[in-house]
Every structure is written in C-alpha cells, then in structure tokens.
N, C-alpha and C. Protein backbone atom coordinates (compact mmCIF):
# COMPACT_ATOMS: atom_id res chain seq x y z
N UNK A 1 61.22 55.44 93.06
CA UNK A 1 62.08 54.36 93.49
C UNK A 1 63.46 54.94 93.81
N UNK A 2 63.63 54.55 95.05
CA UNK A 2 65.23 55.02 95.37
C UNK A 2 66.76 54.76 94.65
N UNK A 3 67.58 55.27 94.71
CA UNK A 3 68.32 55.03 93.69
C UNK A 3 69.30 53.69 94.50
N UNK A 4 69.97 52.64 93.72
CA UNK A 4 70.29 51.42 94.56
C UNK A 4 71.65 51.76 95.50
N UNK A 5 72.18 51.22 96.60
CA UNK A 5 73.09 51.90 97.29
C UNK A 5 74.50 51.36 96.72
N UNK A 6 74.28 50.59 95.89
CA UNK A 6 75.72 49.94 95.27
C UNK A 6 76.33 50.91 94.17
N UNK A 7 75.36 51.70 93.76
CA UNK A 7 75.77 52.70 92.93
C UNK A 7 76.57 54.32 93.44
N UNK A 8 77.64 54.30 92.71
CA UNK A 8 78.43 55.40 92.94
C UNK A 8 78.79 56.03 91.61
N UNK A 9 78.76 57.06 91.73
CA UNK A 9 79.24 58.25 90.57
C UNK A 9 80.14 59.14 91.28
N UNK A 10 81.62 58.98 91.52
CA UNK A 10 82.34 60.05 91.98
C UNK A 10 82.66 61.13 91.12
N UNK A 11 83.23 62.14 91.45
CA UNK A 11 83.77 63.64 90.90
C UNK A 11 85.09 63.52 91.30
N UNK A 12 86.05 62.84 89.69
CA UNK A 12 87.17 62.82 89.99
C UNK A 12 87.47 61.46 90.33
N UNK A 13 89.01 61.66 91.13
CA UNK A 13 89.44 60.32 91.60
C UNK A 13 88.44 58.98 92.30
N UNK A 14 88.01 58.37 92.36
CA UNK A 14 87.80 57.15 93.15
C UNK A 14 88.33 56.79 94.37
N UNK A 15 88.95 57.37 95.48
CA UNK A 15 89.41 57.15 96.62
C UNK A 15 89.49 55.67 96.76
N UNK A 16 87.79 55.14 97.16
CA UNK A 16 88.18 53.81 97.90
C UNK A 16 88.38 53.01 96.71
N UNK A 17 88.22 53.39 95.37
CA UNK A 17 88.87 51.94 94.72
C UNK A 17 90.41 52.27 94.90
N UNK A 18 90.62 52.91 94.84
CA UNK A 18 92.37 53.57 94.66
C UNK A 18 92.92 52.95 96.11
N UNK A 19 92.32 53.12 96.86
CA UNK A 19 92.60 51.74 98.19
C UNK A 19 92.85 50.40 98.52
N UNK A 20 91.24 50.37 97.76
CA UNK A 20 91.31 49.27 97.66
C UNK A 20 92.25 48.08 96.73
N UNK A 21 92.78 49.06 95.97
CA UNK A 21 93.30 48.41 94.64
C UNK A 21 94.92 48.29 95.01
N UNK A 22 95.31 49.35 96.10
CA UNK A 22 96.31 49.36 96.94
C UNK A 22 96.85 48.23 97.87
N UNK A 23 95.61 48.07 98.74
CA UNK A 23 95.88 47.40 99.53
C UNK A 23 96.18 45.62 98.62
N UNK A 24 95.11 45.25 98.00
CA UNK A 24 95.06 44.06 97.18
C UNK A 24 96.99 43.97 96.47
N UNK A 25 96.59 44.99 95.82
CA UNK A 25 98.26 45.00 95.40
C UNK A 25 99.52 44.70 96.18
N UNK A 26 99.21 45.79 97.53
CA UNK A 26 100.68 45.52 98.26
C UNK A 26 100.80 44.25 98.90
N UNK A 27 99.40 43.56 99.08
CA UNK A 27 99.55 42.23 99.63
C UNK A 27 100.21 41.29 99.03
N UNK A 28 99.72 41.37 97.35
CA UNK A 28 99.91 40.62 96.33
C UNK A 28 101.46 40.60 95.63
N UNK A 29 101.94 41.87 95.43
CA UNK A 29 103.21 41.62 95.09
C UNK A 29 104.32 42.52 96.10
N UNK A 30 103.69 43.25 96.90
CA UNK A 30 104.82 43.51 98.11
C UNK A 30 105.08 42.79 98.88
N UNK A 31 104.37 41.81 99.45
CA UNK A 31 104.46 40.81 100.73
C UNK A 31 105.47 39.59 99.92
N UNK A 32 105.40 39.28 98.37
CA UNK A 32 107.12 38.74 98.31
C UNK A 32 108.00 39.73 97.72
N UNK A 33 108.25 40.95 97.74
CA UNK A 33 108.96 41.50 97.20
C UNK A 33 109.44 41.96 98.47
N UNK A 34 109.45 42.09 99.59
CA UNK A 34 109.54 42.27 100.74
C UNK A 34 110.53 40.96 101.48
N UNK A 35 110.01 39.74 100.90
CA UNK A 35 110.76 38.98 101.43
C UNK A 35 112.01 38.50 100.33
N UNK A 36 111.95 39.09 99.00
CA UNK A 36 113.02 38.47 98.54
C UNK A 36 113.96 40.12 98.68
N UNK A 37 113.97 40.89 99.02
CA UNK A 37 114.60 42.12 99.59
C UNK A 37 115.30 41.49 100.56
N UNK A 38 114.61 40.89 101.25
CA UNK A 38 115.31 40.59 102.96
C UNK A 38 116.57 39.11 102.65
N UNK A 39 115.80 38.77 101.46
CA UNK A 39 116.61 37.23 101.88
C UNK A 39 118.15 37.88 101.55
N UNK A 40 117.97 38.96 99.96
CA UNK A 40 118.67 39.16 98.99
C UNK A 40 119.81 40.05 99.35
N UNK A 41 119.60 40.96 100.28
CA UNK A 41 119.92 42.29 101.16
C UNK A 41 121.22 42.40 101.73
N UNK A 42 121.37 40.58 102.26
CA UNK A 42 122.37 41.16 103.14
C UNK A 42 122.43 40.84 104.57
N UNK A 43 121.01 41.69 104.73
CA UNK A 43 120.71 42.22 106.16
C UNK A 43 120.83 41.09 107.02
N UNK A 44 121.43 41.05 108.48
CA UNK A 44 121.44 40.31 109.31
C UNK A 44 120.00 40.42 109.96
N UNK A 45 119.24 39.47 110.15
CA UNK A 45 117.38 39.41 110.59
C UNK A 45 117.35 38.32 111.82
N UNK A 46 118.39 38.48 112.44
CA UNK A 46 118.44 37.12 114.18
C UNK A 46 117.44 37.17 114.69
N UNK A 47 116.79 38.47 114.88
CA UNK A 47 115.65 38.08 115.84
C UNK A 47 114.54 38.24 115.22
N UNK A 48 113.06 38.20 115.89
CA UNK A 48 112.02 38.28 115.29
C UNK A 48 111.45 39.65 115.11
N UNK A 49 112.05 40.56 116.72
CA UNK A 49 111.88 41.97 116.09
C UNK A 49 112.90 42.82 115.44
N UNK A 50 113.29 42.03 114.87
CA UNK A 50 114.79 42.55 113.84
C UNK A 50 113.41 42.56 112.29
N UNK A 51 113.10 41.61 112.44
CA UNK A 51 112.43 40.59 111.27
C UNK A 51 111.07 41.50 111.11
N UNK A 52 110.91 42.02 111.89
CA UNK A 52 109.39 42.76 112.28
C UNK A 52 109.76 44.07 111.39
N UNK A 53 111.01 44.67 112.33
CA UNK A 53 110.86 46.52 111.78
C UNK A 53 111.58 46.14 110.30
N UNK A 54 112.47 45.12 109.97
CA UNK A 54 112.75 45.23 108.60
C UNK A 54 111.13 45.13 107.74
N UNK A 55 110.60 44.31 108.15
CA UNK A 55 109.30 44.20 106.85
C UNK A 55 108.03 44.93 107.28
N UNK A 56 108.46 46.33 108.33
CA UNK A 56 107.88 47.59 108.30
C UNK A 56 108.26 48.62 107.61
N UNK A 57 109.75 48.27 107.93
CA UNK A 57 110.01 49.86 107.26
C UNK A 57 109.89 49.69 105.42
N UNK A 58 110.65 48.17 105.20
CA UNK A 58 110.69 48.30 103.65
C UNK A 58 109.26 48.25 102.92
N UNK A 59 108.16 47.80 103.94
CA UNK A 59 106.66 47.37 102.85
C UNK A 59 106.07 48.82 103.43
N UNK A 60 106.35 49.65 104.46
CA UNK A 60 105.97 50.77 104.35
C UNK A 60 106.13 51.89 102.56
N UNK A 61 107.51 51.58 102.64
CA UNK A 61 107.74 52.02 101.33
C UNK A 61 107.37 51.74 99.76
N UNK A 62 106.87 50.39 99.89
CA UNK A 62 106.45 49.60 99.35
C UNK A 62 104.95 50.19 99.09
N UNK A 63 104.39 50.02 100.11
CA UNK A 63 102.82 50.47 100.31
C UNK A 63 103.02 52.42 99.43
N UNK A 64 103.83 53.16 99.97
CA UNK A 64 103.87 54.34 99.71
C UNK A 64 104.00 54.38 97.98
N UNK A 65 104.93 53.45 97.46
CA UNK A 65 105.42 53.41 95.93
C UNK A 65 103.71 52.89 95.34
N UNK A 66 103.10 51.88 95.70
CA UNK A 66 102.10 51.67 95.00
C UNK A 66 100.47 52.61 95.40
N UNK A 67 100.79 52.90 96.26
CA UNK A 67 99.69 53.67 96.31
C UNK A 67 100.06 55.14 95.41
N UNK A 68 100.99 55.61 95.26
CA UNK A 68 100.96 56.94 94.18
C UNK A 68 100.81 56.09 92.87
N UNK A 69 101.22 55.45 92.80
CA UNK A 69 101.59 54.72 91.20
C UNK A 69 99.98 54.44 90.87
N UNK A 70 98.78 53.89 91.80
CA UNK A 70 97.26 53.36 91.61
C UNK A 70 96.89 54.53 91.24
N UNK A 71 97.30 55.89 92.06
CA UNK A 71 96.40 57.24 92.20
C UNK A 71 96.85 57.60 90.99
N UNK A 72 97.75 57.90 90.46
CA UNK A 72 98.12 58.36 89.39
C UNK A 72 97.74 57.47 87.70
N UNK A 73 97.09 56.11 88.08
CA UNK A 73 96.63 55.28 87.43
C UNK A 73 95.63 55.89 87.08
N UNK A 74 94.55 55.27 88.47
CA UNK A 74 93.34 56.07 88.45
C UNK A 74 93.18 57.48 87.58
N UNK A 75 93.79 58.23 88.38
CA UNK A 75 93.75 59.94 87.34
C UNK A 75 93.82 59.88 85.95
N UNK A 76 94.39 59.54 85.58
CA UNK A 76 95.12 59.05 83.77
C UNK A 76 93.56 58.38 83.32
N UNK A 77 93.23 57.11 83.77
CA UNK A 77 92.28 56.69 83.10
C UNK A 77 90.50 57.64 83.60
N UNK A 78 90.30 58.24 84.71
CA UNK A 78 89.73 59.09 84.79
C UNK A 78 89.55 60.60 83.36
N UNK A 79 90.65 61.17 83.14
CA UNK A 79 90.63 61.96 82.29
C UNK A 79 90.36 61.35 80.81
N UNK A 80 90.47 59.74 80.71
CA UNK A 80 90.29 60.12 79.15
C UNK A 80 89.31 59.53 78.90
C-alpha cells in the first residue's frame, strides 16, 4: 500500500509551513499594523498611489520581520 500523499516528514526546517504561517500572519496582524502606521505617521497619503507604495514599502518590511521571526520559530521548535 502506498504511502498517503498528505504525509510529509521533512529534514529540518518546514519551508511551506514556515510560509504558510507567514503569509496567514502578515495578513492577520500586518494588514492593521500597516494601517495604524499610516494613520499614526504623519505621512501625507493624497493620492491613491501615494497610498499604494506607502503600504508596499512598510508591509514589505513587515512581511520581511515576520517571516525571519516564523523561520527562526520553526528552527527552535524543530531542534528540541
């Protein structure tokens, strides 16, 4: 009997949960942390592509902060 395809045994990190767990996240608490940045900021946002590259560049960073922070999750609970 074949072995079932839902089953995975990686070596090491988990990639796509570490993605997946990324993406869920940055939706979840970057997409308002993103907007209370913008309200909070300062920043003048008149137009819509004012409004665009601000909540690129800051949830870029955003995305970058939680995706090391998952991988480095992942690893930690991997080793013990």
């Amino acid at each position: 009997m074949p072995e079932p395809v839902e089953t995975y045994s990686p070596d090491g990190v988990d990639y796509g949960w570490v993605m997946q767990v990324t993406f869920v996240t940055t939706i979840v608490v970057g997409a308002p942390l993103v907007a209370l940045i913008a309200f909070f900021s300062g920043v003048s946002l008149p137009t819509w592509a004012s409004r665009v590259s601000f909540a690129v560049r800051v949830g870029a960073i955003v995305w970058f902060v939680t995706a090391i922070c998952v991988f480095f999750y992942a690893r930690r609970q991997q080793t013990d």
